[in-house]
N, C-alpha and C. Protein backbone atom coordinates (compact mmCIF):
# COMPACT_ATOMS: atom_id res chain seq x y z
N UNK A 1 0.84 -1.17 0.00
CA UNK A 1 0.00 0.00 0.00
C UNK A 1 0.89 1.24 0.00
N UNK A 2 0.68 2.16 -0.71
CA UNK A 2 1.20 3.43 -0.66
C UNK A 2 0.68 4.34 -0.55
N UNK A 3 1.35 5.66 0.04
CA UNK A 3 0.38 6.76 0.45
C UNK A 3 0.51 8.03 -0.68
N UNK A 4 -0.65 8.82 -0.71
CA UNK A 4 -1.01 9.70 -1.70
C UNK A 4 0.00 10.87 -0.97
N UNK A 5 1.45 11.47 -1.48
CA UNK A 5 2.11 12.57 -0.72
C UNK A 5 0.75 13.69 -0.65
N UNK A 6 -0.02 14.28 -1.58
CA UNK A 6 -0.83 15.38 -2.09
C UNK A 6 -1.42 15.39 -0.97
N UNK A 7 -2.46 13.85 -0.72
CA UNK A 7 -3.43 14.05 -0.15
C UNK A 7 -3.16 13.99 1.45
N UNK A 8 -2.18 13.75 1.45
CA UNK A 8 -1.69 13.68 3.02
C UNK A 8 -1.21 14.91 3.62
N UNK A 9 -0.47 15.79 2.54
CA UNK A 9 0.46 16.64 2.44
C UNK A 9 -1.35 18.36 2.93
N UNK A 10 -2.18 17.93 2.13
CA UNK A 10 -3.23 18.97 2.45
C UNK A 10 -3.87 18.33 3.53
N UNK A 11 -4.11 17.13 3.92
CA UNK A 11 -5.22 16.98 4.82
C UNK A 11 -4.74 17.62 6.27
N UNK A 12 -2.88 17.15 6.54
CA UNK A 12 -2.26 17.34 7.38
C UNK A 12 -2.27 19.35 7.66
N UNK A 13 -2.13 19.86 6.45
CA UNK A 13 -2.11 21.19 6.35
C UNK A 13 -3.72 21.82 6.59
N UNK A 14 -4.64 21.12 6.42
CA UNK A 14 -5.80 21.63 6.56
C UNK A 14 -6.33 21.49 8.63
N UNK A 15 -5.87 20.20 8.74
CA UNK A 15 -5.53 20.11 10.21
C UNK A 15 -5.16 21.23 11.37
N UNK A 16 -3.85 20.99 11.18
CA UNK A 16 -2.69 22.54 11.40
C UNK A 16 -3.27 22.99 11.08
N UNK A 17 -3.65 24.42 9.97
CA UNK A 17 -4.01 25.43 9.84
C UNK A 17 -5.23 25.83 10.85
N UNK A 18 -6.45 25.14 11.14
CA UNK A 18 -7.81 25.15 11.33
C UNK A 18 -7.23 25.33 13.03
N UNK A 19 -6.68 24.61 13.89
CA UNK A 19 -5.95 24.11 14.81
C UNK A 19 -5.12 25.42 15.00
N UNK A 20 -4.62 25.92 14.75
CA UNK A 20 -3.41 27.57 14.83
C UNK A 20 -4.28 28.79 14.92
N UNK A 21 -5.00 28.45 14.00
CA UNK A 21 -6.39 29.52 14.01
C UNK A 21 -7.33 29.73 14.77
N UNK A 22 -7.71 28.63 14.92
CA UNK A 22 -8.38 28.73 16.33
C UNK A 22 -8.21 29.08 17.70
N UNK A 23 -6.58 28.03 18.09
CA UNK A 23 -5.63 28.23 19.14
C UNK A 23 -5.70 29.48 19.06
N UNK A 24 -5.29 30.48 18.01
CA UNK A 24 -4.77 32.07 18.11
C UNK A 24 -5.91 32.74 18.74
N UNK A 25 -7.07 32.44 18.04
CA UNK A 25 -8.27 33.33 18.40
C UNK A 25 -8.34 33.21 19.99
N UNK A 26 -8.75 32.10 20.11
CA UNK A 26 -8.46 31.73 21.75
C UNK A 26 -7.73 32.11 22.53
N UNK A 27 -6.43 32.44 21.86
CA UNK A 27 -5.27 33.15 23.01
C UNK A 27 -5.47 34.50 23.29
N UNK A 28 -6.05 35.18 22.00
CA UNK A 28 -6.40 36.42 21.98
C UNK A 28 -7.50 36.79 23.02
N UNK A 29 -8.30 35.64 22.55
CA UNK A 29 -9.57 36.53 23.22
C UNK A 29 -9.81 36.19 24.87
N UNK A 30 -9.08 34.77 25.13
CA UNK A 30 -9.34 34.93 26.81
C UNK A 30 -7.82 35.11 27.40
N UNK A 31 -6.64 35.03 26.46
CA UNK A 31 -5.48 34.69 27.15
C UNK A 31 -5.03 33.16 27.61
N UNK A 32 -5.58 31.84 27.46
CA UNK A 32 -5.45 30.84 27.57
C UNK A 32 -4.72 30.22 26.67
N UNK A 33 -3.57 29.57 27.12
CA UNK A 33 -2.96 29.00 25.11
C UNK A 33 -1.54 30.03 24.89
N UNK A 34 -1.64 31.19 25.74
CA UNK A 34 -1.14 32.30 25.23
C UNK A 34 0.36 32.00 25.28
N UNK A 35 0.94 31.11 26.06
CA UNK A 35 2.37 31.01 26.24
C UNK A 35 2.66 30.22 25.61
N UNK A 36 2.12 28.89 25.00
CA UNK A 36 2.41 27.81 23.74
C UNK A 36 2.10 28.90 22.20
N UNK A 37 1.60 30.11 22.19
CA UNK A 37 1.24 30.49 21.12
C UNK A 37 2.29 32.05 21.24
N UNK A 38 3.04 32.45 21.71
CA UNK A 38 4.24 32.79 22.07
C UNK A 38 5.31 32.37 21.58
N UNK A 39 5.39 30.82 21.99
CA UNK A 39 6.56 30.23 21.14
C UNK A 39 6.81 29.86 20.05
N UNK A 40 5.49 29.91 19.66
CA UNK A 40 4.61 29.77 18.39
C UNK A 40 5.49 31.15 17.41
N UNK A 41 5.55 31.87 17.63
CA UNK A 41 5.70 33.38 17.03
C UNK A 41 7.17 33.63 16.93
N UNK A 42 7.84 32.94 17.93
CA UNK A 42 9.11 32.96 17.86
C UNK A 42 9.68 32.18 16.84
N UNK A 43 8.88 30.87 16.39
CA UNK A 43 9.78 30.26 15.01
C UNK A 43 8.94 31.28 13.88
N UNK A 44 7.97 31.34 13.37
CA UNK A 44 6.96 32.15 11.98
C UNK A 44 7.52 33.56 12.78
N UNK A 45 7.72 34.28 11.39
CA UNK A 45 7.94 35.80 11.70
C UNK A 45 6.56 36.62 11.41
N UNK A 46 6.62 37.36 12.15
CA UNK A 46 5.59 38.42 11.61
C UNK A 46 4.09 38.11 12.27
N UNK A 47 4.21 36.49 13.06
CA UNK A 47 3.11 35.99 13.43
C UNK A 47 2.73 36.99 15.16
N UNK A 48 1.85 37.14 15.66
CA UNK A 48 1.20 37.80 16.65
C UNK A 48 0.50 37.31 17.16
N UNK A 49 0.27 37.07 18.32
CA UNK A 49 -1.32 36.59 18.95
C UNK A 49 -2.80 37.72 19.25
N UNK A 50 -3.23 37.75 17.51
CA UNK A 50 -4.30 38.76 17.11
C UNK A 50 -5.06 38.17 16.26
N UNK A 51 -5.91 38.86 16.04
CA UNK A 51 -7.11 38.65 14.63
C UNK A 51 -6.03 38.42 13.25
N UNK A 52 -4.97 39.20 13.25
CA UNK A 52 -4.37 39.93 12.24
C UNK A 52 -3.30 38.60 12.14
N UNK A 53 -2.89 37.74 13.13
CA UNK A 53 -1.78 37.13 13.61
C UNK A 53 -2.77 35.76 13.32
N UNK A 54 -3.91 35.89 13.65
CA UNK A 54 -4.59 34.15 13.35
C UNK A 54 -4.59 33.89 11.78
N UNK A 55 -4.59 34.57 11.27
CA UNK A 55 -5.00 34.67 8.95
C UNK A 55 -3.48 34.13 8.87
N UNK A 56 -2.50 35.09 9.64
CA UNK A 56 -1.05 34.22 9.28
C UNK A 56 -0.97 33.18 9.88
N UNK A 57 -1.53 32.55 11.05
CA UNK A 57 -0.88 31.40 11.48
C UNK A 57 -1.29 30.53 10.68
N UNK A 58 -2.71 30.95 10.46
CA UNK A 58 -3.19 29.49 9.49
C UNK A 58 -3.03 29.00 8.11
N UNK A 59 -2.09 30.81 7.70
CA UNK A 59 -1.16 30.28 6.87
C UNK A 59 -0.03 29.54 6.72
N UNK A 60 0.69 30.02 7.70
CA UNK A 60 1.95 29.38 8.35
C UNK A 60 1.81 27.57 8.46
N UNK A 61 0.63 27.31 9.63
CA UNK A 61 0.09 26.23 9.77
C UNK A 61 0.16 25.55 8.47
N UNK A 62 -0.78 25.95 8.11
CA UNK A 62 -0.76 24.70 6.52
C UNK A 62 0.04 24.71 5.75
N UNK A 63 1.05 25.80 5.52
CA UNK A 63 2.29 25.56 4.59
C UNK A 63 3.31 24.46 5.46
N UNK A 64 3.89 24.74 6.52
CA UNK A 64 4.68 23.46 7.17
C UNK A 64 4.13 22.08 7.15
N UNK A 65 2.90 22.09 7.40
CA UNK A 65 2.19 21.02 7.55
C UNK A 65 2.20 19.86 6.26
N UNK A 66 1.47 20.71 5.64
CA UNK A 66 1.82 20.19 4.17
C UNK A 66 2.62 19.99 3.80
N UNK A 67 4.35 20.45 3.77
CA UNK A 67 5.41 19.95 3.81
C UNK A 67 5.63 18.71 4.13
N UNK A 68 5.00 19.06 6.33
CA UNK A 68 5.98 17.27 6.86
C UNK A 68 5.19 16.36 6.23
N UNK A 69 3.38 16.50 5.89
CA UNK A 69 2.83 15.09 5.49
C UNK A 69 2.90 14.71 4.33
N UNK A 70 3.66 16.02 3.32
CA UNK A 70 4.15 15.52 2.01
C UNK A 70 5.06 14.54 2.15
N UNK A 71 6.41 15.07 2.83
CA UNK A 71 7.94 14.30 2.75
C UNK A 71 7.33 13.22 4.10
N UNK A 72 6.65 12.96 4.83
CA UNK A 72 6.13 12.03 5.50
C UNK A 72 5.88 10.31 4.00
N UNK A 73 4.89 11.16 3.60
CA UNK A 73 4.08 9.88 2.83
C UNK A 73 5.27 9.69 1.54
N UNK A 74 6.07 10.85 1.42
CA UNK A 74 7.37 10.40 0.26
C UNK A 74 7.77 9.53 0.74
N UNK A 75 8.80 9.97 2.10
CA UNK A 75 9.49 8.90 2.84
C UNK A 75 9.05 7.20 2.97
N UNK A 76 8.15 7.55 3.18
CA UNK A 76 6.96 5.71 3.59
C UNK A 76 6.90 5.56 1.90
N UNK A 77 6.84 5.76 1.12
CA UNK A 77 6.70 5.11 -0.12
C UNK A 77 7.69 4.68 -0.66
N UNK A 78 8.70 5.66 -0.45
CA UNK A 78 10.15 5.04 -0.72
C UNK A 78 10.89 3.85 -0.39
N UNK A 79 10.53 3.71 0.96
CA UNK A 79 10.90 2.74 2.24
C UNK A 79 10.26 1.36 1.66
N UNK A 80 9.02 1.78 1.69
CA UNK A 80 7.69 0.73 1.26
C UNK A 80 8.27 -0.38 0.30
N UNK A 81 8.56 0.41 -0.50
CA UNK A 81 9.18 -0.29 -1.91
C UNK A 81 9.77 -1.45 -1.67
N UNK A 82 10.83 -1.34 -0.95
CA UNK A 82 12.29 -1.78 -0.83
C UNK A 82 12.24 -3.04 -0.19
């Protein structure tokens, strides 16, 4: 069996993203979350814990994401093979 990189690569990014976005709103609006979403800001630049800071995380979010479950399901297919 082998895995679809694409479809792994967005589902994983749709995950993350939805998940960052939310987290953010949440940190914003009661302060809860706020120190995991802190450190959060320290790797993504430009990211904030705001309205303005949640549109980027969940950009942020799904671009990495999509990355690891791309080279995730590469990796396992490669392996798979062999």
């Amino acid at each position: 069996m082998s895995l679809n990189p694409k479809a792994l690569g967005i589902s994983a990014g749709i995950i993350a993203a939805v998940a960052v976005f939310g987290m953010t709103l949440l940190a914003a609006g009661t302060g809860y979350g706020s120190g995991m979403m802190a450190m959060y800001a320290t790797i993504h630049p430009f990211y904030t814990v705001s309205l303005v800071g949640s549109v980027l995380g969940l950009i942020y979010g799904f671009i990495c994401w999509f990355v690891a479950g791309y080279a995730l399901a590469w990796l396992y297919n490669k392996f798979e093979k062999k």
